[in-house]
N, C-alpha and C. Protein backbone atom coordinates (compact mmCIF):
# COMPACT_ATOMS: atom_id res chain seq x y z
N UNK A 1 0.85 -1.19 0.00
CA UNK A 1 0.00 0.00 0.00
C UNK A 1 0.88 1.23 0.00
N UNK A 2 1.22 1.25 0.71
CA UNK A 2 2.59 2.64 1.01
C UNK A 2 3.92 1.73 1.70
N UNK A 3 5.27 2.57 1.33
CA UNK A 3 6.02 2.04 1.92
C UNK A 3 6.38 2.39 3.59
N UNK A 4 6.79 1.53 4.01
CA UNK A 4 7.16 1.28 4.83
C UNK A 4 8.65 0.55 5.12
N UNK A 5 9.64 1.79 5.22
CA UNK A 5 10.94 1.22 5.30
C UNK A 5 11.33 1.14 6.65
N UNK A 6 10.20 1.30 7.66
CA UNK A 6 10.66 0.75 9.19
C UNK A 6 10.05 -0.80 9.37
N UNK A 7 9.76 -0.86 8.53
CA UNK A 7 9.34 -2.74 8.72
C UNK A 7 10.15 -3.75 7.71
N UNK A 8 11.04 -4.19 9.29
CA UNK A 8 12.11 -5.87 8.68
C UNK A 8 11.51 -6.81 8.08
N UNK A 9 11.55 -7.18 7.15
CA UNK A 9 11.54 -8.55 7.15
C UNK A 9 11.12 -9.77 8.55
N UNK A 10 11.87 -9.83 9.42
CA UNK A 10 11.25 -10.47 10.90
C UNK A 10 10.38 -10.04 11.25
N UNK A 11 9.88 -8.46 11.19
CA UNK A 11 8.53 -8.11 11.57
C UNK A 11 7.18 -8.94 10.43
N UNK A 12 7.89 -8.88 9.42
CA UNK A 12 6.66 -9.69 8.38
C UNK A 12 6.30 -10.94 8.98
N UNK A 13 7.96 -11.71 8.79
CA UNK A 13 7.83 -12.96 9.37
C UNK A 13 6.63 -13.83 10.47
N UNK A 14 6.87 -12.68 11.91
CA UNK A 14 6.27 -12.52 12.72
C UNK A 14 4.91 -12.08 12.52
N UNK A 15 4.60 -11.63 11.71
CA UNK A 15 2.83 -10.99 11.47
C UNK A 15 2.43 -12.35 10.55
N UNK A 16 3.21 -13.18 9.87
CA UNK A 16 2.90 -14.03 8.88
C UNK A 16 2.69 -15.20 10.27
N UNK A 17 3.52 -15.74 10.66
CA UNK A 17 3.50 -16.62 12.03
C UNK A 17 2.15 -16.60 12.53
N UNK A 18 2.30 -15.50 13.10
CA UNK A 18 0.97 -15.13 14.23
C UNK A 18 -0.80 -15.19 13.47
N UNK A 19 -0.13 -14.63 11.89
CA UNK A 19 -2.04 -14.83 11.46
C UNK A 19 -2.16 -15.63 11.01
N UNK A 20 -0.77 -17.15 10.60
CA UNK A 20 -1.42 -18.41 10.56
C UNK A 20 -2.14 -19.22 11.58
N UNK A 21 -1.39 -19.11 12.54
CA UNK A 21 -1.69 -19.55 14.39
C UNK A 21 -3.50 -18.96 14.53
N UNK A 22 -3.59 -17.95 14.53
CA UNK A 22 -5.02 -17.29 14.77
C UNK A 22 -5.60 -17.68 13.59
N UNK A 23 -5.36 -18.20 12.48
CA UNK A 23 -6.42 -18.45 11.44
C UNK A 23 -6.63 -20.26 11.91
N UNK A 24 -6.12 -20.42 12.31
CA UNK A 24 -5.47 -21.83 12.49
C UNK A 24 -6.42 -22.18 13.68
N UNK A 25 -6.53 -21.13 15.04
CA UNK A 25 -7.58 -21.38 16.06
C UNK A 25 -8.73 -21.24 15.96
N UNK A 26 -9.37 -20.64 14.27
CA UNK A 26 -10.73 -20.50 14.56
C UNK A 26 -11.16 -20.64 13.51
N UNK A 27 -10.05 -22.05 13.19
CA UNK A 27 -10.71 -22.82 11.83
C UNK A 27 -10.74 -22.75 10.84
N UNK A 28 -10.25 -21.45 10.17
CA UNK A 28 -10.30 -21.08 8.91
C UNK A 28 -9.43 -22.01 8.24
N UNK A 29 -9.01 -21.36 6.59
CA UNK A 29 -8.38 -22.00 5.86
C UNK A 29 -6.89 -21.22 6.14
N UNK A 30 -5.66 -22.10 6.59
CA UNK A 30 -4.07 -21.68 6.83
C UNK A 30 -3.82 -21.38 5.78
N UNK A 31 -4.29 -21.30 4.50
CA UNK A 31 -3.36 -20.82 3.40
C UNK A 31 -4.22 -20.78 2.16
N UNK A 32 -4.29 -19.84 1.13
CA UNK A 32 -5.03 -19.71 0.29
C UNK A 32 -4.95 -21.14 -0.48
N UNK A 33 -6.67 -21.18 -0.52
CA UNK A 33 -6.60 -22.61 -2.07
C UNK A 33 -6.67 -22.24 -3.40
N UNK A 34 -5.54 -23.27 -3.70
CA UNK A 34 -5.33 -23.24 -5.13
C UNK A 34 -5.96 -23.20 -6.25
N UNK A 35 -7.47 -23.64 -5.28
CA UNK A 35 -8.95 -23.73 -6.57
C UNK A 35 -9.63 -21.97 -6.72
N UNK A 36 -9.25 -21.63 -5.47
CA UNK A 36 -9.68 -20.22 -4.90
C UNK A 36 -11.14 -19.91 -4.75
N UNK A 37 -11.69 -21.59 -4.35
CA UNK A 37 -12.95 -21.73 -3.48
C UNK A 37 -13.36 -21.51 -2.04
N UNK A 38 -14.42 -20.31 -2.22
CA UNK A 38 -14.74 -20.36 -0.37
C UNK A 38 -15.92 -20.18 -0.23
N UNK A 39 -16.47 -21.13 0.68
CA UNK A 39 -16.17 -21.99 1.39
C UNK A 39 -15.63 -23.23 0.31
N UNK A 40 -14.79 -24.17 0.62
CA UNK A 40 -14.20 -25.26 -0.09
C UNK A 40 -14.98 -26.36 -0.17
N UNK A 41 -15.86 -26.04 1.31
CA UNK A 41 -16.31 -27.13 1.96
C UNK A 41 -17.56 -27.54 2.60
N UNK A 42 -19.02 -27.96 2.45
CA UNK A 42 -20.38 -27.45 2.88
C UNK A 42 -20.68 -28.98 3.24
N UNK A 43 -21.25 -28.90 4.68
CA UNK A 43 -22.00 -29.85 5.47
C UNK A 43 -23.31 -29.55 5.03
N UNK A 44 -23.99 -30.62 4.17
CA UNK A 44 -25.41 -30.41 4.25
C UNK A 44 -26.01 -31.79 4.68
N UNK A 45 -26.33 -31.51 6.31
CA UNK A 45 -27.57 -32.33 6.42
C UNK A 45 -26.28 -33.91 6.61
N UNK A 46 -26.42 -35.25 5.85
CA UNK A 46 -24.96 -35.83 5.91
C UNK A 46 -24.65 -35.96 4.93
N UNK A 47 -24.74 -35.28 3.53
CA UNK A 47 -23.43 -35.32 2.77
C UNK A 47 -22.77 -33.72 3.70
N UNK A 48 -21.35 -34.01 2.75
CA UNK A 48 -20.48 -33.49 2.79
C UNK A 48 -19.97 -32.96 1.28
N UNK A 49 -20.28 -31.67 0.92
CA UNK A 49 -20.48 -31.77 -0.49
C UNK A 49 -19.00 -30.63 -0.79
N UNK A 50 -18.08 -30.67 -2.01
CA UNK A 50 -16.92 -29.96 -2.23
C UNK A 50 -17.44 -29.03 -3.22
N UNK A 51 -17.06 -27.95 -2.79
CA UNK A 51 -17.91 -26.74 -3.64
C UNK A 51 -17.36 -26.43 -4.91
N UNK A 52 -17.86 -26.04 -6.37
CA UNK A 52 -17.10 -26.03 -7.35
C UNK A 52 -16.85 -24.51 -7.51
N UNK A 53 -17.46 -23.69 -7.27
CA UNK A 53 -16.92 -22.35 -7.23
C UNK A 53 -17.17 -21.47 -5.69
N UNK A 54 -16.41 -20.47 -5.93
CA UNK A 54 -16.93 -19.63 -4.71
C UNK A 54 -18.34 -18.74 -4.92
N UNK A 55 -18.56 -18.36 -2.76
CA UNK A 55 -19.83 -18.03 -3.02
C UNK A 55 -20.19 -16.85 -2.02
N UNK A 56 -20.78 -15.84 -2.37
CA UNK A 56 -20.94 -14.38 -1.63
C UNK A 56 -21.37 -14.61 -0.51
N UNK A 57 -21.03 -15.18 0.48
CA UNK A 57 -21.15 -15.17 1.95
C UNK A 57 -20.14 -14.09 2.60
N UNK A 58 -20.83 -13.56 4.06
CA UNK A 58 -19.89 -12.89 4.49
C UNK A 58 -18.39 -13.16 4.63
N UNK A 59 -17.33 -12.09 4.67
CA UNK A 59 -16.38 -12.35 5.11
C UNK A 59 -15.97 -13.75 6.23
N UNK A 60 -16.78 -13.35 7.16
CA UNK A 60 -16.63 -14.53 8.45
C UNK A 60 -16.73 -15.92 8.12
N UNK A 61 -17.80 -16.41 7.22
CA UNK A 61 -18.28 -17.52 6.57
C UNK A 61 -17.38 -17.71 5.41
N UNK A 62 -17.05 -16.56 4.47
CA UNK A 62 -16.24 -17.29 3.85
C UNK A 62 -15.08 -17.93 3.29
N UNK A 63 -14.23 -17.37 4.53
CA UNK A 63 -12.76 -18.16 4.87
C UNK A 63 -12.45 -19.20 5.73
N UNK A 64 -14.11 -19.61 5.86
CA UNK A 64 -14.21 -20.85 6.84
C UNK A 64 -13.63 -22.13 5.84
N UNK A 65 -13.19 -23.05 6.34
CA UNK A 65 -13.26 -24.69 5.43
C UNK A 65 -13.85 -25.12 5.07
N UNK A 66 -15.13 -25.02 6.14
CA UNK A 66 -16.02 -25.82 5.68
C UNK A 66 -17.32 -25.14 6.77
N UNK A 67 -18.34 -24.98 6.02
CA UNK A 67 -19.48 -24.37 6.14
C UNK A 67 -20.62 -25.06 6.40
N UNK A 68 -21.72 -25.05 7.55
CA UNK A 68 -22.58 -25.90 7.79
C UNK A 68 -23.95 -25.48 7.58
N UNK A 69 -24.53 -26.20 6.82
CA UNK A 69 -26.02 -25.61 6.69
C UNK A 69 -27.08 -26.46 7.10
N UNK A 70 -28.12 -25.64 7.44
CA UNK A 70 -29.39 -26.63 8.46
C UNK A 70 -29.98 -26.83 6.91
N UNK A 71 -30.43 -28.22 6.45
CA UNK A 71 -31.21 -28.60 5.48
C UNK A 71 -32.41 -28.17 5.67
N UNK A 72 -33.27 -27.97 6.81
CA UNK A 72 -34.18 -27.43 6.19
C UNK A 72 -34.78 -26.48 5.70
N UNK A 73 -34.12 -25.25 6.96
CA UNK A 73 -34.08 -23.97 6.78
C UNK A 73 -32.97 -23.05 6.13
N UNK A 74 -32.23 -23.50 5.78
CA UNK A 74 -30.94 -23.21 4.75
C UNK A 74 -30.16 -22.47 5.70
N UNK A 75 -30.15 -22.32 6.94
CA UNK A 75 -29.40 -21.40 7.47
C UNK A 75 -27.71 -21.71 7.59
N UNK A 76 -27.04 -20.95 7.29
CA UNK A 76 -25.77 -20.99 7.56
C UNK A 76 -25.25 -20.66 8.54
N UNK A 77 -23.87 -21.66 9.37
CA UNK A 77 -23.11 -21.74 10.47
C UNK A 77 -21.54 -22.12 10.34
N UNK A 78 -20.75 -21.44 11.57
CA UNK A 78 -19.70 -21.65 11.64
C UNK A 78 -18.80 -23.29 11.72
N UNK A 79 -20.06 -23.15 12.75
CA UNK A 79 -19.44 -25.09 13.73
C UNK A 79 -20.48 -25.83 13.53
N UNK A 80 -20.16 -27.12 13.77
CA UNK A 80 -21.28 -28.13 14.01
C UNK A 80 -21.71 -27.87 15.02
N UNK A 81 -21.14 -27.82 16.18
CA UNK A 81 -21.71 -27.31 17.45
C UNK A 81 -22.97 -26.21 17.25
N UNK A 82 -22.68 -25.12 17.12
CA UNK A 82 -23.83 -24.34 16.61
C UNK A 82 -24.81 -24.88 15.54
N UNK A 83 -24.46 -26.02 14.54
CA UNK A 83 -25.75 -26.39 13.78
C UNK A 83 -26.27 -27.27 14.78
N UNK A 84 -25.74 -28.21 15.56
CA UNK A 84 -26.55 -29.01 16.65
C UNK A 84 -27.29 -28.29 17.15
N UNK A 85 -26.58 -27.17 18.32
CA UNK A 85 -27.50 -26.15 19.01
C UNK A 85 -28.62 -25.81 17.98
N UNK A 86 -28.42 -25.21 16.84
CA UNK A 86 -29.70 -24.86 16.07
C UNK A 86 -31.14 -25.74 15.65
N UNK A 87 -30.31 -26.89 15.26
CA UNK A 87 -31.59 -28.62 14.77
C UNK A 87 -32.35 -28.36 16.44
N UNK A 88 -31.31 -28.03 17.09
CA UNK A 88 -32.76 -28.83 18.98
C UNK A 88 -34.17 -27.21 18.59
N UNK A 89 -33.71 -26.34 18.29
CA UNK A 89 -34.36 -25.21 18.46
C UNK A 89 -35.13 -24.50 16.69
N UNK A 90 -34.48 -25.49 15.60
CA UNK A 90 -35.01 -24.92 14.38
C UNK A 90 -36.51 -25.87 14.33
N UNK A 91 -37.44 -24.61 13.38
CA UNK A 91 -38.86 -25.15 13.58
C UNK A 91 -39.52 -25.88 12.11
N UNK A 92 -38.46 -26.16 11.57
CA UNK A 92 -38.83 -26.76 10.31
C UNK A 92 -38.73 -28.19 10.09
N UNK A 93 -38.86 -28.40 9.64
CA UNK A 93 -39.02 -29.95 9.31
C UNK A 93 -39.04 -30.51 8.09
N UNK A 94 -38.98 -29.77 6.94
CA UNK A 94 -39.05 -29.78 5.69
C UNK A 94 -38.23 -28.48 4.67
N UNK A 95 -37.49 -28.85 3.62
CA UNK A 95 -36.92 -27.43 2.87
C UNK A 95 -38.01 -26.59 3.07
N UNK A 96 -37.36 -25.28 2.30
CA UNK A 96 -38.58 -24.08 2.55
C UNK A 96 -39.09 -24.00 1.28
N UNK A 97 -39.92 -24.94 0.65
CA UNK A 97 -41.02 -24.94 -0.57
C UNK A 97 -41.78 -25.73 -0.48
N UNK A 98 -42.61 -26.03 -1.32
CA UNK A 98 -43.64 -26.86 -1.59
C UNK A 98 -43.24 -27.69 -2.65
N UNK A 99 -42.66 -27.50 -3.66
CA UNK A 99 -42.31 -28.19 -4.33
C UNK A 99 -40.87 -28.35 -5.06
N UNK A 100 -40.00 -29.14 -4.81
CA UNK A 100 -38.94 -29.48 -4.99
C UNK A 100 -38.50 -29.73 -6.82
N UNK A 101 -39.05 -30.42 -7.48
CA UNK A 101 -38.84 -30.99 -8.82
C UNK A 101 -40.38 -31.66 -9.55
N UNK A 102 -40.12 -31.22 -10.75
CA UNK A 102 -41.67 -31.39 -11.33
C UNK A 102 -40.66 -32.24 -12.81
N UNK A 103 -41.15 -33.08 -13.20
CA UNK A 103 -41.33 -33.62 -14.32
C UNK A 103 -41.90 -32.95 -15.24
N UNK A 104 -41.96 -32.55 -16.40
CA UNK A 104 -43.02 -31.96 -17.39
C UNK A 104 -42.90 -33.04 -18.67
């Protein structure tokens, strides 16, 4: 962006270190993918499906690995933990339509 000729090299080092470690504790992806898919990775329901392109989710959601969604209500989550917490308390029971696929 601008230079900065008071910053070593070891200071990079050190900022590179530290925001793998913190990307590293809260799950994200440690290093850009090579497909340059995000999320890479979507829990629906029990598949486990590999995403073929990326997709406009927030920032927060979408440098996650892998992304969890409640099948019925499509909602998106960080953790499984939070989609568990959500299934005891979500009020659906079915996708959100009436009709899924029609033959013609």
């Amino acid at each position: 962006i601008g230079r900065n000729e008071h910053v070593t090299e070891e200071d990079l080092e050190i900022f590179k270190q530290a925001r793998e470690l913190s990307l590293e504790k809260i799950g994200c992806k440690r290093s850009v993918d090579s497909s340059g898919r995000y999320p890479s990775m979507i829990e629906f329901g029990k598949y486990e499906i590999q995403t073929w392109y990326s997709s406009p989710y927030p920032q927060e959601y979408a440098r996650l690995s892998k992304l969890y969604l409640c099948e019925f209500c499509l909602r998106y989550m960080k953790s499984k933990n939070i989609l568990h917490r959500h299934s005891k308390k979500c009020g659906c029971f079915h996708p959100p339509a009436n009709e899924i696929y029609r033959k013609e």
